[in-house]
C-alpha atoms as a PDB file:
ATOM      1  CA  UNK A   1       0.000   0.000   0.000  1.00  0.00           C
ATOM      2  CA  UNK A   2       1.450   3.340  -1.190  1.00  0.00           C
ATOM      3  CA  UNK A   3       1.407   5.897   2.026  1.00  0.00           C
ATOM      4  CA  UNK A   4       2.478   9.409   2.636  1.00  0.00           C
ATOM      5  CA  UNK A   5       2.662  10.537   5.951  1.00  0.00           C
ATOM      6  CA  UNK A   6       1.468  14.240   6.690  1.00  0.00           C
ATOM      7  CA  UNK A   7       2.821  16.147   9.428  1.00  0.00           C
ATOM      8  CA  UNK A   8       6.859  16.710  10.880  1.00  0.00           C
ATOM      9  CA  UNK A   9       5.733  17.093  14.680  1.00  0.00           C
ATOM     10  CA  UNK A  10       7.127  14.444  17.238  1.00  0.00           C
ATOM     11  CA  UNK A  11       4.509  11.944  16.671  1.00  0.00           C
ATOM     12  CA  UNK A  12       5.618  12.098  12.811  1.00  0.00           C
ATOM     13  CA  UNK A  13       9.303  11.555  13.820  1.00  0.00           C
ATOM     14  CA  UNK A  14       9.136   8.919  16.686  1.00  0.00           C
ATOM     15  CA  UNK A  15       6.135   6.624  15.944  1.00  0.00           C
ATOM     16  CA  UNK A  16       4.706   7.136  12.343  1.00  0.00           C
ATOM     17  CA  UNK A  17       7.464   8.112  10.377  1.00  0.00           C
ATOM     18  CA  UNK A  18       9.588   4.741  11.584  1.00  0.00           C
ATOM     19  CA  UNK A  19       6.715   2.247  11.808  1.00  0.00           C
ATOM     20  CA  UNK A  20       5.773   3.282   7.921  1.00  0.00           C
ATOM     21  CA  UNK A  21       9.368   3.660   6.361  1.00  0.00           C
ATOM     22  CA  UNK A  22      10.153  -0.406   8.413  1.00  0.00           C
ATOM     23  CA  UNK A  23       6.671  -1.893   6.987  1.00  0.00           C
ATOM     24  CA  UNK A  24       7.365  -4.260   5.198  1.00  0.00           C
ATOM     25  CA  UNK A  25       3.487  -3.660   3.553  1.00  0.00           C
ATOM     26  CA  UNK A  26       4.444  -0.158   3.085  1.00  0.00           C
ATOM     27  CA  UNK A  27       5.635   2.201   0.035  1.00  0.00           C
ATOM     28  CA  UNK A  28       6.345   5.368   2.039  1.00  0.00           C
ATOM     29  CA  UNK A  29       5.573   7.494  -1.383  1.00  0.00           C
ATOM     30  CA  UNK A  30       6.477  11.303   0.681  1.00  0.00           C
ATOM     31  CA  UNK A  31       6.268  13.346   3.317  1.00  0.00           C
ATOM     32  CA  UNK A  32       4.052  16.778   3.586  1.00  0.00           C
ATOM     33  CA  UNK A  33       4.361  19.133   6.665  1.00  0.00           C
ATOM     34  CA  UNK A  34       3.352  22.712   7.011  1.00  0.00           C
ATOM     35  CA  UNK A  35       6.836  23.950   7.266  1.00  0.00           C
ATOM     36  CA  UNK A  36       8.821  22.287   3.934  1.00  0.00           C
ATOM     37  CA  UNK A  37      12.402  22.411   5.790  1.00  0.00           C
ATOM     38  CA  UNK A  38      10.889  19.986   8.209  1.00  0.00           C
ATOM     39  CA  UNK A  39       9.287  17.861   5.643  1.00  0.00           C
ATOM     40  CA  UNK A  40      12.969  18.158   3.603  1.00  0.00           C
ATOM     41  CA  UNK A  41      14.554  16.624   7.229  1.00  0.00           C
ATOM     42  CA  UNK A  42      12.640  14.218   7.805  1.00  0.00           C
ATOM     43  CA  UNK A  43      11.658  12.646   4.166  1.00  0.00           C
ATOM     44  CA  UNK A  44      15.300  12.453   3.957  1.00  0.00           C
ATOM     45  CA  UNK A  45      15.580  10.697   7.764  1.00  0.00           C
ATOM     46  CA  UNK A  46      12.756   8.177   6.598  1.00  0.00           C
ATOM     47  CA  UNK A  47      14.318   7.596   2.696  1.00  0.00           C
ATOM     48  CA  UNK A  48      11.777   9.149   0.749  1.00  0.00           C
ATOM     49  CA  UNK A  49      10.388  12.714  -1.030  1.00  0.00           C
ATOM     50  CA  UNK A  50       9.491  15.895   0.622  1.00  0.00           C
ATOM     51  CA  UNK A  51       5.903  17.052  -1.103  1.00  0.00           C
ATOM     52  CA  UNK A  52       5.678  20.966  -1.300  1.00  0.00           C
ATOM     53  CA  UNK A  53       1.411  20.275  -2.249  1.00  0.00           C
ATOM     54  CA  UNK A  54      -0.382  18.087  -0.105  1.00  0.00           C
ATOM     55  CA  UNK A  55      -2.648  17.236  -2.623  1.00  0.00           C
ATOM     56  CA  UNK A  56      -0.041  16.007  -4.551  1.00  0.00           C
ATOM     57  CA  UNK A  57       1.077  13.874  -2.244  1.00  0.00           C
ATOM     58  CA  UNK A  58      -2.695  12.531  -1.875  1.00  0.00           C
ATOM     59  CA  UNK A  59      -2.633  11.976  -5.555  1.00  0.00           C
ATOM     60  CA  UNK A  60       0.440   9.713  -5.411  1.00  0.00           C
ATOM     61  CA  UNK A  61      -0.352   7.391  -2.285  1.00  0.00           C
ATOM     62  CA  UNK A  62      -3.897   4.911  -1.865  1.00  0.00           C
ATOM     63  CA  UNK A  63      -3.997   6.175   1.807  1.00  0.00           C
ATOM     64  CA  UNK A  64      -2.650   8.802   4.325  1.00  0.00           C
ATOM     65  CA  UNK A  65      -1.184   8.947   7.665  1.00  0.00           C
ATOM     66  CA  UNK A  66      -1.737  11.478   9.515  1.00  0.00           C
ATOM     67  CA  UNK A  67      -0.055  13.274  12.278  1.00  0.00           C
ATOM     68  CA  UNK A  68      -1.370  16.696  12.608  1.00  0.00           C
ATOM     69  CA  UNK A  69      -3.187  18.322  15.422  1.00  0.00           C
ATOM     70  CA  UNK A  70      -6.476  17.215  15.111  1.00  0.00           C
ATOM     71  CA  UNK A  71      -8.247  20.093  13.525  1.00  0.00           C
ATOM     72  CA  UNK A  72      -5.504  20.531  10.773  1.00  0.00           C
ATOM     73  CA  UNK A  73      -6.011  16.813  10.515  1.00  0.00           C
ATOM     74  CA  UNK A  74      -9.761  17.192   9.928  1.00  0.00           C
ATOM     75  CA  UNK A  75     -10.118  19.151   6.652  1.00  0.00           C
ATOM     76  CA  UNK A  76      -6.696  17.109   5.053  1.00  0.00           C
ATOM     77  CA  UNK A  77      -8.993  13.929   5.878  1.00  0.00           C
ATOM     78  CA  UNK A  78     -11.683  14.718   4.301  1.00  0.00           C
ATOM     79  CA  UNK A  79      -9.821  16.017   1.241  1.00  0.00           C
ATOM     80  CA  UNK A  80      -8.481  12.462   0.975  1.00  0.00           C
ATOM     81  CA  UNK A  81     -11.385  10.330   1.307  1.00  0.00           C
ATOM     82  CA  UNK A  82     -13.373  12.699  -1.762  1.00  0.00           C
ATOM     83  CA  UNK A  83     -10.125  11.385  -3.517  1.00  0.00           C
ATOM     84  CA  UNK A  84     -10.742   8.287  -2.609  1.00  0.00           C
ATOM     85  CA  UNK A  85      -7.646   7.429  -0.207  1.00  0.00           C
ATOM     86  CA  UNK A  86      -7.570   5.512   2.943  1.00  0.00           C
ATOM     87  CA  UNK A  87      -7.517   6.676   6.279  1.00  0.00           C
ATOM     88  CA  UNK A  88      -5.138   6.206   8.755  1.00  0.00           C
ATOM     89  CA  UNK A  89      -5.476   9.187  11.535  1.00  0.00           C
ATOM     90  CA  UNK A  90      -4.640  10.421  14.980  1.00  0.00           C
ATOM     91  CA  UNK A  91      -6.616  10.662  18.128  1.00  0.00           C
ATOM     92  CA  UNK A  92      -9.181  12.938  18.614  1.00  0.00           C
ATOM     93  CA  UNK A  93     -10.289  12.931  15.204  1.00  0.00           C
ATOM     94  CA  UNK A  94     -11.178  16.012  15.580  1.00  0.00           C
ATOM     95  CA  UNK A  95     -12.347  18.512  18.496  1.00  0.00           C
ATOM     96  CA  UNK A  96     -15.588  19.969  17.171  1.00  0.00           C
ATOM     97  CA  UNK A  97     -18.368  17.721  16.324  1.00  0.00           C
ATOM     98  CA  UNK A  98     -19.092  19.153  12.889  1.00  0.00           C
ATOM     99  CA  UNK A  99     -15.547  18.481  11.701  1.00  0.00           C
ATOM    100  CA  UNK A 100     -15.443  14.927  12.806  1.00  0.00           C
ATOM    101  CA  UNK A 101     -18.579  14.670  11.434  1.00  0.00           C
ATOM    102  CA  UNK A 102     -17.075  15.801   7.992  1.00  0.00           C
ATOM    103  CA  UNK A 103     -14.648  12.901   8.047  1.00  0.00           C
ATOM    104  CA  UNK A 104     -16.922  10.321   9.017  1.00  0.00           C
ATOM    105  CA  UNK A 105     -19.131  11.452   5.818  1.00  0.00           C
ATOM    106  CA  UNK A 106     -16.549  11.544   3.366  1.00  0.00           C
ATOM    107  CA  UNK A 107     -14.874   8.288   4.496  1.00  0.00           C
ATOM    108  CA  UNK A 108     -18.511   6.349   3.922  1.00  0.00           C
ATOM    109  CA  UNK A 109     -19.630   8.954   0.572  1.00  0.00           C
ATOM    110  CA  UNK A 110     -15.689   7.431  -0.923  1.00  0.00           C
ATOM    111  CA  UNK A 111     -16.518   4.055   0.587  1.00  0.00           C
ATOM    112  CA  UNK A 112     -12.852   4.263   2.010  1.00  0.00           C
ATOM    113  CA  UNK A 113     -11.351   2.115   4.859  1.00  0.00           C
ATOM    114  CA  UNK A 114     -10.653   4.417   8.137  1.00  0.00           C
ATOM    115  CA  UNK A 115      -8.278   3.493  11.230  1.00  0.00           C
ATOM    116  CA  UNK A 116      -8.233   5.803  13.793  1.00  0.00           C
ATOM    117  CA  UNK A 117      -5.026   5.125  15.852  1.00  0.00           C
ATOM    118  CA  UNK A 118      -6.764   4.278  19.551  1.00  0.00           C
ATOM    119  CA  UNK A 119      -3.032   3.285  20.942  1.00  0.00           C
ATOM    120  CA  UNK A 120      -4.694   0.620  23.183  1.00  0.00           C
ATOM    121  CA  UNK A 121      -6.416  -1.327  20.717  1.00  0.00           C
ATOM    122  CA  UNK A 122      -3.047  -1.662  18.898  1.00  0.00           C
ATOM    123  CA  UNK A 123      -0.765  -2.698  22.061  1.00  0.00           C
ATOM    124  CA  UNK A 124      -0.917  -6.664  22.017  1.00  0.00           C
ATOM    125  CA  UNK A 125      -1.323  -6.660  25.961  1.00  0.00           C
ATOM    126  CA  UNK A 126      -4.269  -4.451  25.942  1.00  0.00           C
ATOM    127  CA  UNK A 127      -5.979  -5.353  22.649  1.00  0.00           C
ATOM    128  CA  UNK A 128      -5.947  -8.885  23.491  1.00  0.00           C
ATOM    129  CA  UNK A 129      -7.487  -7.818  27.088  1.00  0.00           C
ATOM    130  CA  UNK A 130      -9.804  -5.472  25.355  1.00  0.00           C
ATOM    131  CA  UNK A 131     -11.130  -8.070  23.201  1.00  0.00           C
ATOM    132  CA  UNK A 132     -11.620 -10.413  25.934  1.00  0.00           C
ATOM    133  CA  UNK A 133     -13.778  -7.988  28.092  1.00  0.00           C
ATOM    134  CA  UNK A 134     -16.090  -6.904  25.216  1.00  0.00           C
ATOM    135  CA  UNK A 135     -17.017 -10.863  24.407  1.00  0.00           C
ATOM    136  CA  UNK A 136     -17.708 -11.105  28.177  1.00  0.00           C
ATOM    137  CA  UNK A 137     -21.409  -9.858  29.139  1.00  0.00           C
ATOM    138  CA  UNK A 138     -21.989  -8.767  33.012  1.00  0.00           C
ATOM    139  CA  UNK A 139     -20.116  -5.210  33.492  1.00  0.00           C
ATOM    140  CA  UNK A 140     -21.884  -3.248  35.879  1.00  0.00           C
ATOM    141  CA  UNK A 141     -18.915  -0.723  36.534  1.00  0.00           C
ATOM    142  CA  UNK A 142     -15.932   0.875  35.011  1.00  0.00           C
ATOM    143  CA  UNK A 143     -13.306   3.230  36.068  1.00  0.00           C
ATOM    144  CA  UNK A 144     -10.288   4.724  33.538  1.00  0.00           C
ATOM    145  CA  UNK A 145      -7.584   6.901  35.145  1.00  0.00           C
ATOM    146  CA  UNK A 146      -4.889   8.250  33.232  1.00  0.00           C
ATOM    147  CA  UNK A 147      -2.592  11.059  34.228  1.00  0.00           C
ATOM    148  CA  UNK A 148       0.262  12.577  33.037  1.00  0.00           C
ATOM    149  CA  UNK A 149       3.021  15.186  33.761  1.00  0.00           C
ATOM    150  CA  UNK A 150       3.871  16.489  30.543  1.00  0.00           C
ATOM    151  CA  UNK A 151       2.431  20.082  31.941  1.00  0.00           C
ATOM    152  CA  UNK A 152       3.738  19.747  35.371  1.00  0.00           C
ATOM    153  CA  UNK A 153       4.588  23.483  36.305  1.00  0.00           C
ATOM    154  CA  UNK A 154       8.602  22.292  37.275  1.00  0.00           C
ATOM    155  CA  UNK A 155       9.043  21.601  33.464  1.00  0.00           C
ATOM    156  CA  UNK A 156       8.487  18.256  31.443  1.00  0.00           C
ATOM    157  CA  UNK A 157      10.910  17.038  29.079  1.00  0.00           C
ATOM    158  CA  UNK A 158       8.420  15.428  27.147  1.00  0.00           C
ATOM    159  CA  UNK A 159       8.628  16.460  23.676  1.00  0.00           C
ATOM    160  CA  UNK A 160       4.377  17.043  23.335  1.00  0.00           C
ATOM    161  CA  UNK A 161       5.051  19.797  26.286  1.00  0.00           C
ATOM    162  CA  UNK A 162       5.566  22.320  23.260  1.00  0.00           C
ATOM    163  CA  UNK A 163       2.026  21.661  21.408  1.00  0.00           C
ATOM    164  CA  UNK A 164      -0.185  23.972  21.022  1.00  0.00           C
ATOM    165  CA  UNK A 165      -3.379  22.126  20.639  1.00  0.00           C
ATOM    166  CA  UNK A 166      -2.396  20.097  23.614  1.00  0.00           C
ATOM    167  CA  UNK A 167      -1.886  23.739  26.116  1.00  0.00           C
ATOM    168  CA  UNK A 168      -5.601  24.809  24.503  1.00  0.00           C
ATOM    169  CA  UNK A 169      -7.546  21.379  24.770  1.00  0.00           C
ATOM    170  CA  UNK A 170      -5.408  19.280  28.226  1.00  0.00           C
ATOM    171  CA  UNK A 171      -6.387  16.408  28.941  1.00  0.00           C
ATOM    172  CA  UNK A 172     -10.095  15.831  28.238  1.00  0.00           C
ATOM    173  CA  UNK A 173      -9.304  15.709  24.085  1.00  0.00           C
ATOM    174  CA  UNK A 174      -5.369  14.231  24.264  1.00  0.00           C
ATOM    175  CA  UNK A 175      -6.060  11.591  26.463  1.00  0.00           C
ATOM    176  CA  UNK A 176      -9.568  11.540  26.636  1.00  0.00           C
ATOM    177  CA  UNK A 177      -9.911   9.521  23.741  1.00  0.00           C
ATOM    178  CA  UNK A 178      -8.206   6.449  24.856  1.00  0.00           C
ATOM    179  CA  UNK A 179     -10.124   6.799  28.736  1.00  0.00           C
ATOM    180  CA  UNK A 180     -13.509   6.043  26.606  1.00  0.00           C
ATOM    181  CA  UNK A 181     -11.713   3.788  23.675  1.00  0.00           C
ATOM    182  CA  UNK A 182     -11.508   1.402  27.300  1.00  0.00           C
ATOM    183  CA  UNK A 183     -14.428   2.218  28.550  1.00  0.00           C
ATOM    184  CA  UNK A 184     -17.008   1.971  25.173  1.00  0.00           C
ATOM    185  CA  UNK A 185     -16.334  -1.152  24.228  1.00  0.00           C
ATOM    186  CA  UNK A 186     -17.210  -3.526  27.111  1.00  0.00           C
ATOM    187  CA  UNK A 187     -19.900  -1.629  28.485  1.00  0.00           C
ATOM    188  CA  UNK A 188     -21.177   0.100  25.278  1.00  0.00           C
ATOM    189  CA  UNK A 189     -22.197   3.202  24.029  1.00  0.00           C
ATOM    190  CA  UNK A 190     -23.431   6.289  26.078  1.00  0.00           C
ATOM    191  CA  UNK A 191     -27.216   6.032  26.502  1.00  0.00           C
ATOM    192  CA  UNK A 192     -27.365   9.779  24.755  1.00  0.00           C
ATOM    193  CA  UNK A 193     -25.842  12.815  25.355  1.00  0.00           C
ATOM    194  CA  UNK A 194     -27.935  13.931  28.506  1.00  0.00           C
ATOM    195  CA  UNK A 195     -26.077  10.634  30.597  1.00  0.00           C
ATOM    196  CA  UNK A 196     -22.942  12.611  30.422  1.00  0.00           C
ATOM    197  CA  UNK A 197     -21.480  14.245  33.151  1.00  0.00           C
ATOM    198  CA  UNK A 198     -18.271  16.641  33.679  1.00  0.00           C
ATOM    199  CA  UNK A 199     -16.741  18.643  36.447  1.00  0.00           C
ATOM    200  CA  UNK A 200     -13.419  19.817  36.706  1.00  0.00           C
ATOM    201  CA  UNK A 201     -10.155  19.733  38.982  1.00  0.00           C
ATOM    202  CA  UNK A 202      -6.988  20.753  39.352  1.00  0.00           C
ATOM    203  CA  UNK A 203      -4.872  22.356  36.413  1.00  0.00           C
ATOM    204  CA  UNK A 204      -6.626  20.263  33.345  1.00  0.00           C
ATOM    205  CA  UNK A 205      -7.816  17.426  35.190  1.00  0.00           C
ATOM    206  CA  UNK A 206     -11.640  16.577  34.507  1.00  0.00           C
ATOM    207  CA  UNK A 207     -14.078  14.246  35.761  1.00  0.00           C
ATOM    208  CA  UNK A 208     -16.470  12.419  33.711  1.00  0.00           C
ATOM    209  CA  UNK A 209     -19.388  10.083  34.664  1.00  0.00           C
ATOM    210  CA  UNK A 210     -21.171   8.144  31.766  1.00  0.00           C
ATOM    211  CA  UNK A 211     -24.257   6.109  31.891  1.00  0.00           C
ATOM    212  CA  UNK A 212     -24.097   3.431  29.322  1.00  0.00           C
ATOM    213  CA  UNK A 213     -26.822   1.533  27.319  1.00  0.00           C
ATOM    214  CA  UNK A 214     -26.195  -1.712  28.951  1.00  0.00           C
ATOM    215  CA  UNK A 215     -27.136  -0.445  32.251  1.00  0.00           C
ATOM    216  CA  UNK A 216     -23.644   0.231  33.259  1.00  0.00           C
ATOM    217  CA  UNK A 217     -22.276   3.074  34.956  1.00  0.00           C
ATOM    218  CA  UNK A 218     -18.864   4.415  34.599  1.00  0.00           C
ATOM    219  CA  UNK A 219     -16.079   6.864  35.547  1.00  0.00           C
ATOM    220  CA  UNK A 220     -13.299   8.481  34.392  1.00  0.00           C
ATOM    221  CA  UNK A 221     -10.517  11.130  34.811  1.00  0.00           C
ATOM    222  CA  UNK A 222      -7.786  12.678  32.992  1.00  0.00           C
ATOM    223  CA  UNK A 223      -5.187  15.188  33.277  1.00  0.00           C
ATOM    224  CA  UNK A 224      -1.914  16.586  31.883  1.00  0.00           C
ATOM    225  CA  UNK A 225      -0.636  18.618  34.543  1.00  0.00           C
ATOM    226  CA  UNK A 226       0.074  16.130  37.514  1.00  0.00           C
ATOM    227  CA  UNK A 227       3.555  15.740  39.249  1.00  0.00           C
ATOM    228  CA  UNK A 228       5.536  13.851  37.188  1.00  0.00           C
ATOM    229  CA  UNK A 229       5.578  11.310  40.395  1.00  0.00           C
ATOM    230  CA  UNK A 230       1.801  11.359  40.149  1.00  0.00           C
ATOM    231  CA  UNK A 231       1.556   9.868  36.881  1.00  0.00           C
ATOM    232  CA  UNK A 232      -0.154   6.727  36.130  1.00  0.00           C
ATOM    233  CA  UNK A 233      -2.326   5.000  33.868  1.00  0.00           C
ATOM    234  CA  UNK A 234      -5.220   2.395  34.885  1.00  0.00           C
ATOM    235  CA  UNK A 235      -8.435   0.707  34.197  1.00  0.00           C
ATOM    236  CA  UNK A 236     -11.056  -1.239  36.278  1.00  0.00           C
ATOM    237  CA  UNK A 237     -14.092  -3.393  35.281  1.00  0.00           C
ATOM    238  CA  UNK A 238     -16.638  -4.578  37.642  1.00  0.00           C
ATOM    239  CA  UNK A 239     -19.445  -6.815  36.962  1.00  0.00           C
ATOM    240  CA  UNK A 240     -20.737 -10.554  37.183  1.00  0.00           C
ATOM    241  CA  UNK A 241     -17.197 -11.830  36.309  1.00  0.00           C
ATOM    242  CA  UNK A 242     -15.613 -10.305  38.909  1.00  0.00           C
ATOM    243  CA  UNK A 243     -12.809  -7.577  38.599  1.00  0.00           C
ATOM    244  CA  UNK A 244     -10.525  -7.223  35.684  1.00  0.00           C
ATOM    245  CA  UNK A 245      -8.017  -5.024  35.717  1.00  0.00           C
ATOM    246  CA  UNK A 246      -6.060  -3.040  32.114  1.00  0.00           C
ATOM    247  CA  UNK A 247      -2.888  -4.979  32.226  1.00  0.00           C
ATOM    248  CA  UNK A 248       0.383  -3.021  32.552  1.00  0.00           C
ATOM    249  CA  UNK A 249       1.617  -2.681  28.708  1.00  0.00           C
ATOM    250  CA  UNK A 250       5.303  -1.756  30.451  1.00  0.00           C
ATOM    251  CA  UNK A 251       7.378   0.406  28.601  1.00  0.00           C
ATOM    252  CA  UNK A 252       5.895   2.664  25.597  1.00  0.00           C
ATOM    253  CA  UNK A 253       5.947   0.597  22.368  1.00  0.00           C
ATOM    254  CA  UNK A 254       4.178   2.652  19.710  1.00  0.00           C
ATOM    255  CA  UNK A 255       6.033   2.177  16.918  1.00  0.00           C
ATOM    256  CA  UNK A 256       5.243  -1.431  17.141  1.00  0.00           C
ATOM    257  CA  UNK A 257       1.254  -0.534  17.710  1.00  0.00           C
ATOM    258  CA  UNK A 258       1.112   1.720  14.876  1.00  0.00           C
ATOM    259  CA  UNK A 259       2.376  -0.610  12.810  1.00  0.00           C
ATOM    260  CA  UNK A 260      -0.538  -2.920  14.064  1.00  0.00           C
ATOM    261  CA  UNK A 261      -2.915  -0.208  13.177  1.00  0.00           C
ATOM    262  CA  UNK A 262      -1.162  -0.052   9.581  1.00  0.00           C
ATOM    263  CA  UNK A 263      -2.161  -3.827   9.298  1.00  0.00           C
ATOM    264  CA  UNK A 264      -5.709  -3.114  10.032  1.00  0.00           C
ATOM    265  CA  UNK A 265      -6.500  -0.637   7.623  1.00  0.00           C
ATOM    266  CA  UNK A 266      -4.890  -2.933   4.709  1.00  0.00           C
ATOM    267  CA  UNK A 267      -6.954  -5.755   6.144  1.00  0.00           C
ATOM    268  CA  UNK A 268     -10.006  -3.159   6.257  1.00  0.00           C
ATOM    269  CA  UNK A 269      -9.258  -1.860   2.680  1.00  0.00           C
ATOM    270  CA  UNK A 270      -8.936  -5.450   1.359  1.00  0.00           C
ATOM    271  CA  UNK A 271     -11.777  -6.906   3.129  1.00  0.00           C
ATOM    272  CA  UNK A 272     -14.392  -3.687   3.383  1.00  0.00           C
ATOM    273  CA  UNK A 273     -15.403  -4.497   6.589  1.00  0.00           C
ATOM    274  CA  UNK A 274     -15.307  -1.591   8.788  1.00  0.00           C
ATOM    275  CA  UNK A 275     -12.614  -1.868  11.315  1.00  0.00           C
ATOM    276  CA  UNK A 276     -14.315  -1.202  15.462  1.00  0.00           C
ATOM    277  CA  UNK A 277     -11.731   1.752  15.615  1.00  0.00           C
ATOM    278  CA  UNK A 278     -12.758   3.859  12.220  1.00  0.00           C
ATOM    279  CA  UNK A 279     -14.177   7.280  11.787  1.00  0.00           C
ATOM    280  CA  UNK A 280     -17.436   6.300  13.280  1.00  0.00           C
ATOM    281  CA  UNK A 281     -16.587   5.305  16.713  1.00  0.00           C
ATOM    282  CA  UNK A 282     -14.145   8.565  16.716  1.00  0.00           C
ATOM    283  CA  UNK A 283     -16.950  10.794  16.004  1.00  0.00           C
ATOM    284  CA  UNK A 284     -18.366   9.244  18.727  1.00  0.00           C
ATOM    285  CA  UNK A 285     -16.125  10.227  21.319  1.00  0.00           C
ATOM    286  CA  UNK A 286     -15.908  13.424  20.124  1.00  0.00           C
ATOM    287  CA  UNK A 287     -19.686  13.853  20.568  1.00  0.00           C
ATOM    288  CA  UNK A 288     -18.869  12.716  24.167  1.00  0.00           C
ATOM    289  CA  UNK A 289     -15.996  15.053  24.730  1.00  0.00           C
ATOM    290  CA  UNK A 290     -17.623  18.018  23.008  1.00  0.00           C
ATOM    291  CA  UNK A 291     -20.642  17.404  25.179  1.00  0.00           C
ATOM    292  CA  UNK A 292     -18.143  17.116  28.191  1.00  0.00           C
ATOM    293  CA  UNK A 293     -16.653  20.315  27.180  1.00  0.00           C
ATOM    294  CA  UNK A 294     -19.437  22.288  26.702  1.00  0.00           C
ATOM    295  CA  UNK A 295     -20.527  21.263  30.674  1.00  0.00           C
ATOM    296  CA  UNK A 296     -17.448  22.767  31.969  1.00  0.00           C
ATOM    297  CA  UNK A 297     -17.829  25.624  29.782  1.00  0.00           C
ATOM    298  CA  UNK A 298     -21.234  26.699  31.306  1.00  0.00           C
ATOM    299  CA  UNK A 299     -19.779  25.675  34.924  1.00  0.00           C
ATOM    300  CA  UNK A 300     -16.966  27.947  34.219  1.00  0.00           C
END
C-alpha cells in the first residue's frame, strides 16, 4: 500500500514516520508538513520525497497517515477520502463535532477504509485484554484513570510539552480519547448525550461520569498537569465476572502498535469491513468530549 505521511511534529518523527518507512506492507511514497524544511529533514531521515502540495502527495499514495493536530487533521482527511484514499489518523479525530462529522461522511460517501489510531487497541497486551472484556457480558462498573506530567509546572521534558493544541484542549481531548476507547467497548455506548457528566479539577484534570446503554455506569478522569511522580495510567471493570483489571503494557511501544494499526487498515481496505476503531466510533467520542466540554464551559 502506497502511504504518505502528513505532518513533521514528534509523533511524525518517533512513531509514524519509523513504523511506515520499516513496513514491510508499506511504500512510504512522501512526506508533507506545514513547514517544507521539516518535511525536507525528515523525508530524507525516513528515505523518501518531501511534497511541497499536499494534494499532490494525496494523488500519489492509496492512503494517508496522519499526524497533525487534530483540527488541521480534519479538513486534510476529508480532502483524501473525496479522492478516494484511505484513512489512517490520529486521536481525537477532531475537536468539534461538525468536523469529525465531515470525516466520518466523506470516508462512507468514498466508501474508504478508516483506522483511527486508539493506541490501546493496537498494544498486544491491551488489545488482546480489550477483546476479551467486550465478548464477556456482566459489566456493571468501570473506572479509567490516566494522568500525566507532561504540563507539570517544574518543566516536562516530554517532547508534546511544546504543542499547542495540547496547552488549549489538556487532557479531556489528548487523552480523553483512549479513557472512553476502554471504557465503550465492554460496556457500550453512552445512553445519549444527557447521561454525560463533567466537572473539573486541578490544572486540566476533569471528571467524567457516563451512563451506558447496557445499564452500566462508569467513571473516568484525565489530566496533563500532575507531578511527574503522580503519573499513572489504569483501568477497572466490575461486573458478574468479577474484577478485571487493564494490564500493565510496560514500557511505551508505539512504533510497534502503529504498525498494528497499519495492518488493520490494509486488512479493512482489502476486506471492506469496517474496522471497530474507524471514523465512526471517533466521532463518537468526540460527541462525548464536546458534550463534556461544553458542561465545563457553562460551569466555568
Amino acid at each position: 500500500m502506497r502511504f504518505g505521511l502528513f505532518g513533521t511534529g514528534p509523533w511524525a518523527q518517533l512513531t509514524q514516520g519509523p513504523a511506515l518507512a520499516g513496513h514491510p506492507g508499506v511504500d512510504l511514497v512522501g512526506v508533507w508538513g506545514r513547514r517544507p524544511e521539516a518535511a525536507r529533514e525528515l523525508a530524507g531521515r525516513l528515505d523518501t520525497r518531501a511534497y511541497e502540495d499536499a494534494d499532490t502527495l494525496i494523488a500519489d499514495c492509496d492512503a494517508v497517515a496522519i499526524a497533525l493536530p487534530p483540527d488541521v487533521q480534519a479538513p486534510l482527511a476529508v480532502r483524501a477520502a473525496a479522492a478516494g484514499r484511505h484513512l489512517l489518523l490520529d486521536k481525537p479525530l477532531a475537536t468539534t463535532v461538525p468536523l469529525a462529522r465531515e470525516v466520518a461522511e466523506a470516508a462512507e460517501a468514498a466508501g474508504v477504509a478508516s483506522v483511527v489510531f486508539f493506541t490501546l487497541h493496537f498494544t498486544p497486551e491491551s488489545a488482546a485484554w480489550l477483546v476479551e472484556q467486550q465478548e464477556t457480558d456482566g459489566w456493571v462498573n468501570g473506572r479509567a484513570e490516566w494522568f500525566s506530567g507532561i504540563f507539570d509546572e517544574a518543566g516536562s521534558d516530554s517532547p508534546y510539552a511544546a504543542s499547542p493544541w495540547r496547552r488549549e484542549k489538556g487532557g479531556l481531548w489528548d487523552i480523553g480519547p483512549h479513557a472512553l476507547s476502554v471504557l465503550l467497548p465492554p460496556l457500550g455506548d453512552v445512553s445519549g448525550l444527557d447521561a454525560i457528566t463533567a466537572a473539573r479539577g486541578p490544572g486540566d484534570m476533569v471528571h467524567m461520569a457516563l451512563r451506558h446503554v447496557s445499564g452500566a455506569s462508569s467513571t473516568l478522569t484525565v489530566s496533563l498537569s500532575v507531578p511527574p511522580q503522580a503519573s499513572s495510567m489504569s483501568a477497572v471493570l466490575r461486573g458478574r465476572p468479577g474484577i478485571v483489571t487493564l494490564p500493565d503494557r510496560g514500557e511505551a511501544r508505539h512504533v510497534e502498535a502503529f504498525g498494528a494499526a497499519i495492518d488493520a487498515l490494509e486488512r479493512a481496505a482489502r476486506t471492506g469491513e469496517a474496522h471497530p476503531c474507524d471514523v465512526r466510533f471517533a466521532l463518537r467520542v468526540t460527541e462525548i468530549l464536546a458534550t463534556a466540554e461544553g458542561q465545563l464551559g457553562d460551569a466555568g
